[in-house]
PDB file of N, CA and C in Angstrom:
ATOM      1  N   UNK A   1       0.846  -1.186   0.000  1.00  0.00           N
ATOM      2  CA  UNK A   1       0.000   0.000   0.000  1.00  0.00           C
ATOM      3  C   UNK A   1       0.888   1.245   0.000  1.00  0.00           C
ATOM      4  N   UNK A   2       0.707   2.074  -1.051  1.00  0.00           N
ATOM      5  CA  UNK A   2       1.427   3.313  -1.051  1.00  0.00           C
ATOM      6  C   UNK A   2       1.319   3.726   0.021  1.00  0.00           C
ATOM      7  N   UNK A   3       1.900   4.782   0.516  1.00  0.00           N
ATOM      8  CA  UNK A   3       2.404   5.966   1.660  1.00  0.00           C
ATOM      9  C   UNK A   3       1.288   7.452   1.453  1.00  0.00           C
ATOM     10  N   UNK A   4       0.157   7.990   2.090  1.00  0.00           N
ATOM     11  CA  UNK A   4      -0.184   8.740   1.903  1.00  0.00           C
ATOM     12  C   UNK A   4      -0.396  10.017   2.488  1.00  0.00           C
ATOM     13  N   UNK A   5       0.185  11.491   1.667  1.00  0.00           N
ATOM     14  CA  UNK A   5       0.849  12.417   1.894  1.00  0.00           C
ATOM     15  C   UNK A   5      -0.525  13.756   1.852  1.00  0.00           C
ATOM     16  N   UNK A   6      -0.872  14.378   3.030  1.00  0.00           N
ATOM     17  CA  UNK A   6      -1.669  15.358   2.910  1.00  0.00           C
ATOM     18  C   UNK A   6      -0.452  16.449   2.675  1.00  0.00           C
ATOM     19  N   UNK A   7      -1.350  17.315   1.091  1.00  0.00           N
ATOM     20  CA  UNK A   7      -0.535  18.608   1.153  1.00  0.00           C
ATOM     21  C   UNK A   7      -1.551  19.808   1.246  1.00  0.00           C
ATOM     22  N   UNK A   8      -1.324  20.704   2.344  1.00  0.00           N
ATOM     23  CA  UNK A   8      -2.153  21.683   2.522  1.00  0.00           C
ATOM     24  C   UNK A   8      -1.354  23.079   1.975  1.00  0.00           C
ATOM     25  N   UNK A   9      -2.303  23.515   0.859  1.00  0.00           N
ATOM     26  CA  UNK A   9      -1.732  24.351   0.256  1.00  0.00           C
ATOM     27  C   UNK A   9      -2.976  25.127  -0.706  1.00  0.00           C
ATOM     28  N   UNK A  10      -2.724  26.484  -0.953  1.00  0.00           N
ATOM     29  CA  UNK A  10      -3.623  27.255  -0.955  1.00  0.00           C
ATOM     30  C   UNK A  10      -3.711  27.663  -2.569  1.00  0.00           C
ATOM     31  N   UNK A  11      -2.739  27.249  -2.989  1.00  0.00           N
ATOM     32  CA  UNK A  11      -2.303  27.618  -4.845  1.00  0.00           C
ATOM     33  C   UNK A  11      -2.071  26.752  -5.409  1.00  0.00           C
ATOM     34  N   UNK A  12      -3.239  26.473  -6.283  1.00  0.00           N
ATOM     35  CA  UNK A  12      -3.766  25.315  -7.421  1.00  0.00           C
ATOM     36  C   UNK A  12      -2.768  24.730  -8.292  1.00  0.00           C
ATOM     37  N   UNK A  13      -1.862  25.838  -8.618  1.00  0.00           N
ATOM     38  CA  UNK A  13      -0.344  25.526  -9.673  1.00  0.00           C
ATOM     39  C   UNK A  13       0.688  24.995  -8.817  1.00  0.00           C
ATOM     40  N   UNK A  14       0.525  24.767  -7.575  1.00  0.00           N
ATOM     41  CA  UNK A  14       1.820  24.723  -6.480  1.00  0.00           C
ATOM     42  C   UNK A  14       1.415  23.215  -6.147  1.00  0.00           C
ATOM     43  N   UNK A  15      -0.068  23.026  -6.055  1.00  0.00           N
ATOM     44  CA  UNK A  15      -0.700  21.371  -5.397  1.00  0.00           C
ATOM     45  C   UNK A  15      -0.146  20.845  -6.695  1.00  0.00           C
ATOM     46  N   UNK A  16      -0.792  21.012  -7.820  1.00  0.00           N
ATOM     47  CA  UNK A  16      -0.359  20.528  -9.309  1.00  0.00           C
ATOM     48  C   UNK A  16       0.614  19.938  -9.407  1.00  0.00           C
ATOM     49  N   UNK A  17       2.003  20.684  -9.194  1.00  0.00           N
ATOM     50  CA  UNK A  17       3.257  20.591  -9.160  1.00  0.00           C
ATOM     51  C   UNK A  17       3.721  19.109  -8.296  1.00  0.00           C
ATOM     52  N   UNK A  18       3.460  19.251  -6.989  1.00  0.00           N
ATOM     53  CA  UNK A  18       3.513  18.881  -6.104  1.00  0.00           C
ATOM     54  C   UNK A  18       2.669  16.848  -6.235  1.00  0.00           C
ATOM     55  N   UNK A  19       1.609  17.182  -6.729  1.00  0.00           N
ATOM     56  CA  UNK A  19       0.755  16.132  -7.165  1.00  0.00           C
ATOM     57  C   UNK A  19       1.284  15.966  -7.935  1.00  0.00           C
ATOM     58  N   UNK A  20       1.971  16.293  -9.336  1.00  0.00           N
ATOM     59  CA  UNK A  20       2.980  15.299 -10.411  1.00  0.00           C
ATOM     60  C   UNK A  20       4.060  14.367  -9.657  1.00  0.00           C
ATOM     61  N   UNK A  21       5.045  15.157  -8.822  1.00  0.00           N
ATOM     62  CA  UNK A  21       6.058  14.622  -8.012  1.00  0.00           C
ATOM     63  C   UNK A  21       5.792  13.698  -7.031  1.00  0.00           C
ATOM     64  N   UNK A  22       4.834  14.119  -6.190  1.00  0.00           N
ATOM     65  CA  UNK A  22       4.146  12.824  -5.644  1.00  0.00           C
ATOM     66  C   UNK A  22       3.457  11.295  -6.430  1.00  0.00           C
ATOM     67  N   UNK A  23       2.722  11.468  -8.024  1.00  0.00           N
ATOM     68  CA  UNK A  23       2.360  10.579  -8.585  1.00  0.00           C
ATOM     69  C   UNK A  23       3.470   9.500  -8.890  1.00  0.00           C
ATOM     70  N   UNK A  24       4.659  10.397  -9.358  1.00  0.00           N
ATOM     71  CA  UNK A  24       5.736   9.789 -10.226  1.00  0.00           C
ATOM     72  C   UNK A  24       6.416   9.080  -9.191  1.00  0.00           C
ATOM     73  N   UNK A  25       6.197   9.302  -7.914  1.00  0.00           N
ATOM     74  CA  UNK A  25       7.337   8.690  -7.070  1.00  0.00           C
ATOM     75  C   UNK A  25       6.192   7.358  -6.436  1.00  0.00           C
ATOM     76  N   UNK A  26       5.345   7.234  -6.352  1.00  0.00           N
ATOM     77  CA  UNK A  26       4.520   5.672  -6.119  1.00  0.00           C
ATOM     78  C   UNK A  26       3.984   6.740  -4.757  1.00  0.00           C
ATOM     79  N   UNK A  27       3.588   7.870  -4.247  1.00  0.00           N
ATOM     80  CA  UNK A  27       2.988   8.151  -3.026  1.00  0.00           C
ATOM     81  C   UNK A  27       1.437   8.874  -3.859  1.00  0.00           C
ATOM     82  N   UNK A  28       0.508   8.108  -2.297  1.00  0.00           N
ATOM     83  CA  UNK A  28      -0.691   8.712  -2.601  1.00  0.00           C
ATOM     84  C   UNK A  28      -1.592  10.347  -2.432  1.00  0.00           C
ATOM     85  N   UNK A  29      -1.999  11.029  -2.823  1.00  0.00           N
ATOM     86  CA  UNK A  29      -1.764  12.448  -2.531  1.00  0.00           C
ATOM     87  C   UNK A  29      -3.553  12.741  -1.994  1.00  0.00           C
ATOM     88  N   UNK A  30      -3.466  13.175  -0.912  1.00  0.00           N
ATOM     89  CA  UNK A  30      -4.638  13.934   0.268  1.00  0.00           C
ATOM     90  C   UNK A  30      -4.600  15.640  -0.240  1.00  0.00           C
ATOM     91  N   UNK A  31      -5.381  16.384  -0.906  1.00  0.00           N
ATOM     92  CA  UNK A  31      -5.532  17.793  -0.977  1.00  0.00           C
ATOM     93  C   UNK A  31      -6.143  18.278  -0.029  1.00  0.00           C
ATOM     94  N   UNK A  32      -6.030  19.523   0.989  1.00  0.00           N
ATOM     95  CA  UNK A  32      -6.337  20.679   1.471  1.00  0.00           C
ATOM     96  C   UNK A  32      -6.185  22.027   0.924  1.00  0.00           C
ATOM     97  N   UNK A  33      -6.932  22.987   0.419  1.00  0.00           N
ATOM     98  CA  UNK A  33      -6.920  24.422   0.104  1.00  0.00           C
ATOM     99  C   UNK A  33      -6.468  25.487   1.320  1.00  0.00           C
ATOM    100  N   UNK A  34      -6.494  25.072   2.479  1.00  0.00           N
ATOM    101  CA  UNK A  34      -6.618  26.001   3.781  1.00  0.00           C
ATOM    102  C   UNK A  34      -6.278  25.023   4.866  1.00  0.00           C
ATOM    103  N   UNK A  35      -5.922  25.999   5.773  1.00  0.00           N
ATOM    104  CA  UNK A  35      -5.481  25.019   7.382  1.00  0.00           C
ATOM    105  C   UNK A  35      -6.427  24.686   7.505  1.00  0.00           C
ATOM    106  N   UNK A  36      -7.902  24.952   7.906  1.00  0.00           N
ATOM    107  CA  UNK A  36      -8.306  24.504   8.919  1.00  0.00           C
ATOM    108  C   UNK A  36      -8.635  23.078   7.701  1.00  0.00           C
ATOM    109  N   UNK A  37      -9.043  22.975   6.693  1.00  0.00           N
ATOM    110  CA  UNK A  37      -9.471  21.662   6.091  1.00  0.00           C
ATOM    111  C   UNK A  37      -8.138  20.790   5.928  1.00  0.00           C
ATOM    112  N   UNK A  38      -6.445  21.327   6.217  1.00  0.00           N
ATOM    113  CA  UNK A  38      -5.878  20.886   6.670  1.00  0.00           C
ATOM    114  C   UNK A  38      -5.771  19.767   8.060  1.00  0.00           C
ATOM    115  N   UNK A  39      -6.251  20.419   8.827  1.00  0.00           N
ATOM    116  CA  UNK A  39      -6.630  19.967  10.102  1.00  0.00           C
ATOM    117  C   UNK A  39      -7.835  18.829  10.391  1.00  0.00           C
ATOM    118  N   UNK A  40      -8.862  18.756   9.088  1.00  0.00           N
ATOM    119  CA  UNK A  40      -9.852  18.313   9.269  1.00  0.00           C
ATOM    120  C   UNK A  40      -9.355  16.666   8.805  1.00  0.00           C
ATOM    121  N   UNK A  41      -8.708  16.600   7.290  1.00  0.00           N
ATOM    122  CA  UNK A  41      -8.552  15.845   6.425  1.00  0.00           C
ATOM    123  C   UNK A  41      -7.364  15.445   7.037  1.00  0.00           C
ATOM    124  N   UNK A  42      -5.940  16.051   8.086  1.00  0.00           N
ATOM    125  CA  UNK A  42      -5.763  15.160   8.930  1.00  0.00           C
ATOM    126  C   UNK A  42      -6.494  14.004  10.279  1.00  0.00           C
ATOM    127  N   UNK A  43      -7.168  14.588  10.368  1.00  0.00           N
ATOM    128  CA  UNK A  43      -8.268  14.166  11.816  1.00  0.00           C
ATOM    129  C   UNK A  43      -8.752  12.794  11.273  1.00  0.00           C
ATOM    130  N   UNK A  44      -9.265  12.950   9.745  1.00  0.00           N
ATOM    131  CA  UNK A  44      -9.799  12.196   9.350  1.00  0.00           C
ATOM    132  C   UNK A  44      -9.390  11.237   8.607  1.00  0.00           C
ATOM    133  N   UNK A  45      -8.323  11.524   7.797  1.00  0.00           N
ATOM    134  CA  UNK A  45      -8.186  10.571   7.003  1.00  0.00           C
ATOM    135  C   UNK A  45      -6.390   9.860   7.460  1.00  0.00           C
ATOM    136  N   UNK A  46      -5.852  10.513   8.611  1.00  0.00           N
ATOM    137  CA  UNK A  46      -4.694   9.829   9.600  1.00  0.00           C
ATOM    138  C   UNK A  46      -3.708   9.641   8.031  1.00  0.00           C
ATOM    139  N   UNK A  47      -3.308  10.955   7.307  1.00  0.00           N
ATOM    140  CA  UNK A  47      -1.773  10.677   6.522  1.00  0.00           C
ATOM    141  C   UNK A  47      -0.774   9.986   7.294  1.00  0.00           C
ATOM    142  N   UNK A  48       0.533   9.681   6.038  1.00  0.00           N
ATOM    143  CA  UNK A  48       1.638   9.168   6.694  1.00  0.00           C
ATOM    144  C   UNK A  48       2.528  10.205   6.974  1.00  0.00           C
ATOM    145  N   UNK A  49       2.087  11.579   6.056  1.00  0.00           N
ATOM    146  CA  UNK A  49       3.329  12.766   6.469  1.00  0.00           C
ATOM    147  C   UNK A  49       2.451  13.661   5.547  1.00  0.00           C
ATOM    148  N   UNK A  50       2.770  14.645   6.251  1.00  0.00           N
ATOM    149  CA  UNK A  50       1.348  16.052   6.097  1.00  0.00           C
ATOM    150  C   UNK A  50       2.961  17.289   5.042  1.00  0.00           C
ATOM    151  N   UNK A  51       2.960  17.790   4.242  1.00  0.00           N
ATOM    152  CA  UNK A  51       3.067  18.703   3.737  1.00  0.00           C
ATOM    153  C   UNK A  51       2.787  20.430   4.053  1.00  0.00           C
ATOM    154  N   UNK A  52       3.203  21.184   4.606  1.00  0.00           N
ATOM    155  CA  UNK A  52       2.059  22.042   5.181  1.00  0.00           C
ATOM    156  C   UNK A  52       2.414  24.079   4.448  1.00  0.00           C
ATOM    157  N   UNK A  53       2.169  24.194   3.832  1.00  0.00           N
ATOM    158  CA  UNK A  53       2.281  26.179   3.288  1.00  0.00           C
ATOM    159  C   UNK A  53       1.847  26.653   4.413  1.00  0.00           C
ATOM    160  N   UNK A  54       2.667  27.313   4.408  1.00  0.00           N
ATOM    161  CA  UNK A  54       2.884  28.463   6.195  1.00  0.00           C
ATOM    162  C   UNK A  54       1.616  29.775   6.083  1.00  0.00           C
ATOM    163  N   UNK A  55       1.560  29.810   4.494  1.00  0.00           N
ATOM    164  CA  UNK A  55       0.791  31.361   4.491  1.00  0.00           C
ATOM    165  C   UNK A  55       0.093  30.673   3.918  1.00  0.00           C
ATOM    166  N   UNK A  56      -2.155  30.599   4.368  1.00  0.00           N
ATOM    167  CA  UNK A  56      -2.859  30.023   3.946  1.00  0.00           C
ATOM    168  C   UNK A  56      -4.126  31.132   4.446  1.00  0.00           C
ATOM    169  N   UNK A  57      -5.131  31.276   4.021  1.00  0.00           N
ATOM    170  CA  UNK A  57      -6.065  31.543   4.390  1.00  0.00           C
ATOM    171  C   UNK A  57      -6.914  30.928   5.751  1.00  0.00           C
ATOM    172  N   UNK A  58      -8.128  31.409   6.146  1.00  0.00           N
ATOM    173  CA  UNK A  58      -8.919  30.651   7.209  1.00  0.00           C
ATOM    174  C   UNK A  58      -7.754  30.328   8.621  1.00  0.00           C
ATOM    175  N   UNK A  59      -6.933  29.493   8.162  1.00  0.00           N
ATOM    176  CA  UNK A  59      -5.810  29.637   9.082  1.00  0.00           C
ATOM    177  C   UNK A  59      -4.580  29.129   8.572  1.00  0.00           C
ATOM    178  N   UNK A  60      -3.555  29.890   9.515  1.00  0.00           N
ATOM    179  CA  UNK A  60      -2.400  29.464   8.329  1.00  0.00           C
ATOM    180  C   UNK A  60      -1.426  28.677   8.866  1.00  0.00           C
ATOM    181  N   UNK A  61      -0.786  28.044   8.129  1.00  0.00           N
ATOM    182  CA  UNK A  61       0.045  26.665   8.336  1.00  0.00           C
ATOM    183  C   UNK A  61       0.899  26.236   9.574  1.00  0.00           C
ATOM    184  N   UNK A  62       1.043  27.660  10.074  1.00  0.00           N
ATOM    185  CA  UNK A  62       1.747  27.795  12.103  1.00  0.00           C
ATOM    186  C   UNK A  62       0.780  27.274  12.929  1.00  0.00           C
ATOM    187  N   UNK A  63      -0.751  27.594  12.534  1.00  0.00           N
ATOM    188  CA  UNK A  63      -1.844  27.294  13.670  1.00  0.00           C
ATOM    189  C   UNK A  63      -2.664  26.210  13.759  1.00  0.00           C
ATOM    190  N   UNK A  64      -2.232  25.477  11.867  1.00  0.00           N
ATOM    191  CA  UNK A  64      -2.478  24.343  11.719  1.00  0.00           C
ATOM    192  C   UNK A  64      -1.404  23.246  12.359  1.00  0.00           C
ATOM    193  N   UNK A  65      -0.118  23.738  11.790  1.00  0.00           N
ATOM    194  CA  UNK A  65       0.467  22.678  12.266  1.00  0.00           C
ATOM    195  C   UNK A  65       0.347  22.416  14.465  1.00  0.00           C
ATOM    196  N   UNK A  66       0.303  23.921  15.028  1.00  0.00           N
ATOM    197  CA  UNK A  66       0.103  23.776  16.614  1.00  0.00           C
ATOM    198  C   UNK A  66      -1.288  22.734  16.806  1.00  0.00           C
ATOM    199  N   UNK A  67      -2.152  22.982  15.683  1.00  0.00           N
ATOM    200  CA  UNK A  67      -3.470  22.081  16.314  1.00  0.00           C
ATOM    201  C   UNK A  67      -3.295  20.184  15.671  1.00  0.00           C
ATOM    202  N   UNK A  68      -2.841  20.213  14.750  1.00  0.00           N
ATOM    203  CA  UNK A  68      -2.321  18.834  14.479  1.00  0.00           C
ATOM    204  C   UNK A  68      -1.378  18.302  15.604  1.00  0.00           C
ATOM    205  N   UNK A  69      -0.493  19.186  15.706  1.00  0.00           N
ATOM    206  CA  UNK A  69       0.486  18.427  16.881  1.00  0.00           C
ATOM    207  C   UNK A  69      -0.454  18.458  18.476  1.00  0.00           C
ATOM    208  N   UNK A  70      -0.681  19.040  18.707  1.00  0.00           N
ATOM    209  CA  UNK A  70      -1.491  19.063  20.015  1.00  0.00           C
ATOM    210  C   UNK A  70      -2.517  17.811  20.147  1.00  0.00           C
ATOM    211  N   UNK A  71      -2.658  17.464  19.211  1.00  0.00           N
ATOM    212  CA  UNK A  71      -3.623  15.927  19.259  1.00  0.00           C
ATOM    213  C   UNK A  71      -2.560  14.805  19.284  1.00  0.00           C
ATOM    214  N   UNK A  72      -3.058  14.249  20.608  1.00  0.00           N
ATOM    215  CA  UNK A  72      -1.980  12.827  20.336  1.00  0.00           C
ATOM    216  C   UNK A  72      -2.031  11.853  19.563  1.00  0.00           C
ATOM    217  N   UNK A  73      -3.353  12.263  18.894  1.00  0.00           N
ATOM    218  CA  UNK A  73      -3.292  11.033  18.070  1.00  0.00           C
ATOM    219  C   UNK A  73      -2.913  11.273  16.457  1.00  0.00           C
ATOM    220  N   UNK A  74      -2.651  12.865  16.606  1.00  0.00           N
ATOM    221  CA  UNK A  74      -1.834  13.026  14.742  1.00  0.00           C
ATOM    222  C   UNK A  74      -0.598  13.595  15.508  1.00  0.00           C
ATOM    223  N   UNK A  75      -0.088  13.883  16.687  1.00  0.00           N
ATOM    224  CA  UNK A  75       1.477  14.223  17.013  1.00  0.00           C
ATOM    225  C   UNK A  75       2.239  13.576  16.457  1.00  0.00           C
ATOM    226  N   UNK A  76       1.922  12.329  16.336  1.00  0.00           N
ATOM    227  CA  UNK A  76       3.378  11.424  15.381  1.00  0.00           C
ATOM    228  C   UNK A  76       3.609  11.176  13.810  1.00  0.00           C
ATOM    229  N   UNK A  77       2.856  12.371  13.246  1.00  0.00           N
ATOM    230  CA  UNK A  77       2.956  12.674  11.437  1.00  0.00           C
ATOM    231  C   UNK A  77       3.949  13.626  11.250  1.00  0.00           C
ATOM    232  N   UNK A  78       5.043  13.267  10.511  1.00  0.00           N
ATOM    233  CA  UNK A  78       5.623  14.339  10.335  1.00  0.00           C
ATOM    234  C   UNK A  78       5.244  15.351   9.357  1.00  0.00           C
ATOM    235  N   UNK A  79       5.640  16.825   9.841  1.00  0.00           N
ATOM    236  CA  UNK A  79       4.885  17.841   8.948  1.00  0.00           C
ATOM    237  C   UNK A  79       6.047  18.351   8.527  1.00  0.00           C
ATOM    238  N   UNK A  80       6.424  18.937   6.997  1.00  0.00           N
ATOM    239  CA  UNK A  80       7.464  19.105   6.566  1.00  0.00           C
ATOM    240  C   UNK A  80       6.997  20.683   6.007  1.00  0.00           C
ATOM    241  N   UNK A  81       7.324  21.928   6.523  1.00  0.00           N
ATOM    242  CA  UNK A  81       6.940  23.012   6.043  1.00  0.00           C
ATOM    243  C   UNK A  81       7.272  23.184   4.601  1.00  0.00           C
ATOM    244  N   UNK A  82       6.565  23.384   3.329  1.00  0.00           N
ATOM    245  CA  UNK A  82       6.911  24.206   2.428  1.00  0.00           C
ATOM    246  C   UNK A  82       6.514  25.560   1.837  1.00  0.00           C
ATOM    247  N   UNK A  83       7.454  26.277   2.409  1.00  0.00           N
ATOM    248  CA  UNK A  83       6.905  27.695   1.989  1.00  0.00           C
ATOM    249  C   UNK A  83       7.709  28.486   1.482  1.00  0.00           C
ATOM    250  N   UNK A  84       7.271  29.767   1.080  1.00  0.00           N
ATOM    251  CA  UNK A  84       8.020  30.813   0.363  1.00  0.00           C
ATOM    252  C   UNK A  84       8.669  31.705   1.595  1.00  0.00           C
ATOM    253  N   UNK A  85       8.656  31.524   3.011  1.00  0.00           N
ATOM    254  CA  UNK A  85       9.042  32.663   3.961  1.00  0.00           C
ATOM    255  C   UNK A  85      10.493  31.699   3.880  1.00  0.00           C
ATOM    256  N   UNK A  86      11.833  32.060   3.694  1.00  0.00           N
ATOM    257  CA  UNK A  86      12.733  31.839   3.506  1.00  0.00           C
ATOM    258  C   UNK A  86      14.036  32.711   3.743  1.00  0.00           C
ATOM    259  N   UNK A  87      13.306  33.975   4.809  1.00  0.00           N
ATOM    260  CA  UNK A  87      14.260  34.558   5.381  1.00  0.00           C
ATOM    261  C   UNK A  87      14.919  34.010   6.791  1.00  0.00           C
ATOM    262  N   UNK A  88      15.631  34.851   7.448  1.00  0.00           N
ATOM    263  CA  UNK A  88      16.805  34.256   8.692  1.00  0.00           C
ATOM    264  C   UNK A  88      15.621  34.567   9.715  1.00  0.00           C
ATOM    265  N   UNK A  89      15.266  33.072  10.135  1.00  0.00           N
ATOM    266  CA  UNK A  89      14.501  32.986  11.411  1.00  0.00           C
ATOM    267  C   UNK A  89      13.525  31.830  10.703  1.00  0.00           C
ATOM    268  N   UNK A  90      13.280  32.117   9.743  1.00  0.00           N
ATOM    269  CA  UNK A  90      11.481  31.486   9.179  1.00  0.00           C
ATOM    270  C   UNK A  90      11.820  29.959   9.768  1.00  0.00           C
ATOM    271  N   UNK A  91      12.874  29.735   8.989  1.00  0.00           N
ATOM    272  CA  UNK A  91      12.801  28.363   9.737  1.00  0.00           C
ATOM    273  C   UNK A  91      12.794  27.809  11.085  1.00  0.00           C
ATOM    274  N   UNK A  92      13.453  28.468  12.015  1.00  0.00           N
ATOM    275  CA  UNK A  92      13.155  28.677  13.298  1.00  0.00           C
ATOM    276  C   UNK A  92      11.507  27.963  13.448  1.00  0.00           C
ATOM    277  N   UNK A  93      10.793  29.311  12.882  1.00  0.00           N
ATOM    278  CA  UNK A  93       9.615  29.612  13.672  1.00  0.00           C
ATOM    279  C   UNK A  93       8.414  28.546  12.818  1.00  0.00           C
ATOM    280  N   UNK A  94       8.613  28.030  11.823  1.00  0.00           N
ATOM    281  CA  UNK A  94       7.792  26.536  11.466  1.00  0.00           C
ATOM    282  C   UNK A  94       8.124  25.431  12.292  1.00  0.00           C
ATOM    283  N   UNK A  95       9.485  25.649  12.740  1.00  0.00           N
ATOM    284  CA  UNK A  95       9.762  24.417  14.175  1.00  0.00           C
ATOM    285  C   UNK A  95       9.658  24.571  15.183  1.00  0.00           C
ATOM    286  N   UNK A  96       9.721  26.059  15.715  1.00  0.00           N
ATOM    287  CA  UNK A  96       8.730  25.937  16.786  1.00  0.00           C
ATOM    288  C   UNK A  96       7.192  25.904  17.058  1.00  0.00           C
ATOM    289  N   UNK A  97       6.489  26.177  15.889  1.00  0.00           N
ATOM    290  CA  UNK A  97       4.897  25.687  15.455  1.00  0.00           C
ATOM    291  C   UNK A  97       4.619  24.387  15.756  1.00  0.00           C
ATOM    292  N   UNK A  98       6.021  23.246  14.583  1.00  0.00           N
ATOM    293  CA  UNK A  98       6.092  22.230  15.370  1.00  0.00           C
ATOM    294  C   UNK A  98       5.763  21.450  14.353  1.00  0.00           C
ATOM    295  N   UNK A  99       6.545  21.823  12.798  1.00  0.00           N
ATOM    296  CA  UNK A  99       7.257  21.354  11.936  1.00  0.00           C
ATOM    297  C   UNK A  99       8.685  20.845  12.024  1.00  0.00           C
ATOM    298  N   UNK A 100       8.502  19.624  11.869  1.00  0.00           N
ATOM    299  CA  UNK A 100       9.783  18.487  11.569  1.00  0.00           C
ATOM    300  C   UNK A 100      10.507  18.435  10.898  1.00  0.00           C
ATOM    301  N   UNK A 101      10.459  19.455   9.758  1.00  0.00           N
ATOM    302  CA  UNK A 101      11.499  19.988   8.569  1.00  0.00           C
ATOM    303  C   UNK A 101      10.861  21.217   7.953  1.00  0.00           C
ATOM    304  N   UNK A 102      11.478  21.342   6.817  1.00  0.00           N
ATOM    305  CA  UNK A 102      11.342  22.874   5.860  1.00  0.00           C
ATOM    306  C   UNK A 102      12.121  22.939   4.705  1.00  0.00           C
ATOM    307  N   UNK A 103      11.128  23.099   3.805  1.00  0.00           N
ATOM    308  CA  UNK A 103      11.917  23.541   2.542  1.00  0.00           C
ATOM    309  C   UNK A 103      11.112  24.446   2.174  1.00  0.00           C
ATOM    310  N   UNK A 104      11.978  25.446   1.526  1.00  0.00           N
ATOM    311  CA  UNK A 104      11.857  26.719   0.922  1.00  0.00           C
ATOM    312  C   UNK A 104      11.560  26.925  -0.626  1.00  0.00           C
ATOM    313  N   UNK A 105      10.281  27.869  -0.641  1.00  0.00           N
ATOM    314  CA  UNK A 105      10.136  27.595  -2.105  1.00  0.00           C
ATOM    315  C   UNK A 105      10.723  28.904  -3.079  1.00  0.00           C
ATOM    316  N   UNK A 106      11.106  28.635  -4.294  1.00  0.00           N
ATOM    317  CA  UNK A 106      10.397  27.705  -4.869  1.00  0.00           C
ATOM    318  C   UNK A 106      11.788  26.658  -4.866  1.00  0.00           C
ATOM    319  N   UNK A 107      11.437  25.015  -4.537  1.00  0.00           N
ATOM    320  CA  UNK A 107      11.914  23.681  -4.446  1.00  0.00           C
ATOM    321  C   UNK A 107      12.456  23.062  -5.332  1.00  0.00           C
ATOM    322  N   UNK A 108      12.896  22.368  -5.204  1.00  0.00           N
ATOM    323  CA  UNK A 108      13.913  21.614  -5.939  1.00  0.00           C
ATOM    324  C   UNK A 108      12.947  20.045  -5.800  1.00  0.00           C
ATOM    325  N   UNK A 109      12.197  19.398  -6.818  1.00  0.00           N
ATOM    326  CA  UNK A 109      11.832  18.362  -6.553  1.00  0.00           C
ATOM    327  C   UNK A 109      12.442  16.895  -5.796  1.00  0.00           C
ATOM    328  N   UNK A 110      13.874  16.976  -6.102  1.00  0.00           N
ATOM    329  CA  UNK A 110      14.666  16.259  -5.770  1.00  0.00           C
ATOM    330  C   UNK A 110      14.505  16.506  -4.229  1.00  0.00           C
ATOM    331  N   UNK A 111      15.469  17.778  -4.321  1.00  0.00           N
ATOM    332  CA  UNK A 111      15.457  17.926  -2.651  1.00  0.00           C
ATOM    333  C   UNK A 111      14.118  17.358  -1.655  1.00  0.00           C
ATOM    334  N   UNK A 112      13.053  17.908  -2.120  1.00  0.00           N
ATOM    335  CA  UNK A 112      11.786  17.357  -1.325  1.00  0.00           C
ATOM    336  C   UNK A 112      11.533  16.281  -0.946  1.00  0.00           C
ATOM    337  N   UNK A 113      11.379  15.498  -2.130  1.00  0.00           N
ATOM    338  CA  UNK A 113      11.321  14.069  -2.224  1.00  0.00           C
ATOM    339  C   UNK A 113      12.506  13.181  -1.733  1.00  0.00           C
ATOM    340  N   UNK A 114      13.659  13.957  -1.102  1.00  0.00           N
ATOM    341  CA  UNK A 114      14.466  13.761  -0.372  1.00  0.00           C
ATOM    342  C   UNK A 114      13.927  13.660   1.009  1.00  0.00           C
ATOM    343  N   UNK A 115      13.783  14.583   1.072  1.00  0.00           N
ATOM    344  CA  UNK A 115      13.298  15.125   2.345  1.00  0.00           C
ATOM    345  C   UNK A 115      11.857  14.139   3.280  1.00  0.00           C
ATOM    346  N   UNK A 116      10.982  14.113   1.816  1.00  0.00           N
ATOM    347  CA  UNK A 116       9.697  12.996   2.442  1.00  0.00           C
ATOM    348  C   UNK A 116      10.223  11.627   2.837  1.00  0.00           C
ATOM    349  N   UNK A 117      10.913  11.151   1.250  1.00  0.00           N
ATOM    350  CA  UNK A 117      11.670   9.844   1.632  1.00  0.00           C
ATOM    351  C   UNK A 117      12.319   9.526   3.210  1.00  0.00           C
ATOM    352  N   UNK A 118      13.020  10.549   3.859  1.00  0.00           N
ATOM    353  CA  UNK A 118      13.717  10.533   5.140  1.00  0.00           C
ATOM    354  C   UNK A 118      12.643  10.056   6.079  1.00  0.00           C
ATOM    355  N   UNK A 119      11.620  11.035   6.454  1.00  0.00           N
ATOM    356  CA  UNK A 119      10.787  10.637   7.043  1.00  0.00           C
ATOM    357  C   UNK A 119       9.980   9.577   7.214  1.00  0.00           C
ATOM    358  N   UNK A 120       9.694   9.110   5.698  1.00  0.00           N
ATOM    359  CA  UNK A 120       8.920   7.922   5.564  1.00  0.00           C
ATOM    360  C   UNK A 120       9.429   6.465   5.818  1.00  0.00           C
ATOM    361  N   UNK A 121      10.807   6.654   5.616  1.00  0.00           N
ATOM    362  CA  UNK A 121      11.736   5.394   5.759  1.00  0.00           C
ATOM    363  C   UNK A 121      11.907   4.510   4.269  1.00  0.00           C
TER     364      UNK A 121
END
């Protein structure tokens, strides 16, 4: 059974992207438009590793990722920030939200899929 990856993300050309790279590599892909349906479609559908855009509407990817982790029963998904805030600190402050990694966009497919692979084992 494939590995399946919620990506919460707010720009249709960015999921797109993201959903090619995920197809091509054998992982199954969970869409969210916004945190909080971030939050929901984790609750519900228990991914193997959540994807998460920091700047989102309704709520954004810091307050999603604090309410995913605060549940013990999605605390152990890793959430891998990808966003465009890529100045000195940003990364800091997606890990103290309580993101498990970060990559900066715009990404390097490789790198990412680096990056998921780690987590996933």
């Amino acid at each position: 059974m494939s590995k399946r990856i919620l990506v919460v993300e707010d720009t249709m050309d960015n999921r797109e992207i993201v959903r090619d790279m995920l197809d091509a590599a054998g992982y199954e892909m969970i869409e969210a438009v916004n945190g909080a349906e971030g939050v929901r479609l984790a609750e519900t559908e228990r991914p193997d590793l959540i994807l998460m855009d920091m700047q989102m509407p309704e709520i954004d990817g810091y307050e999603a990722t604090r309410r995913i982790k605060a549940n013990p029963a999605l605390a152990h998904i890793p959430i891998i920030a990808v966003t465009s805030y890529a100045l000195a600190g940003d990364e800091a402050k997606t890990r103290a939200a309580g993101c498990d990694d970060y990559v900066a966009k715009p990404f390097s497919p490789r790198q990412l899929l680096q990056k998921i692979r780690g987590r996933l084992g």
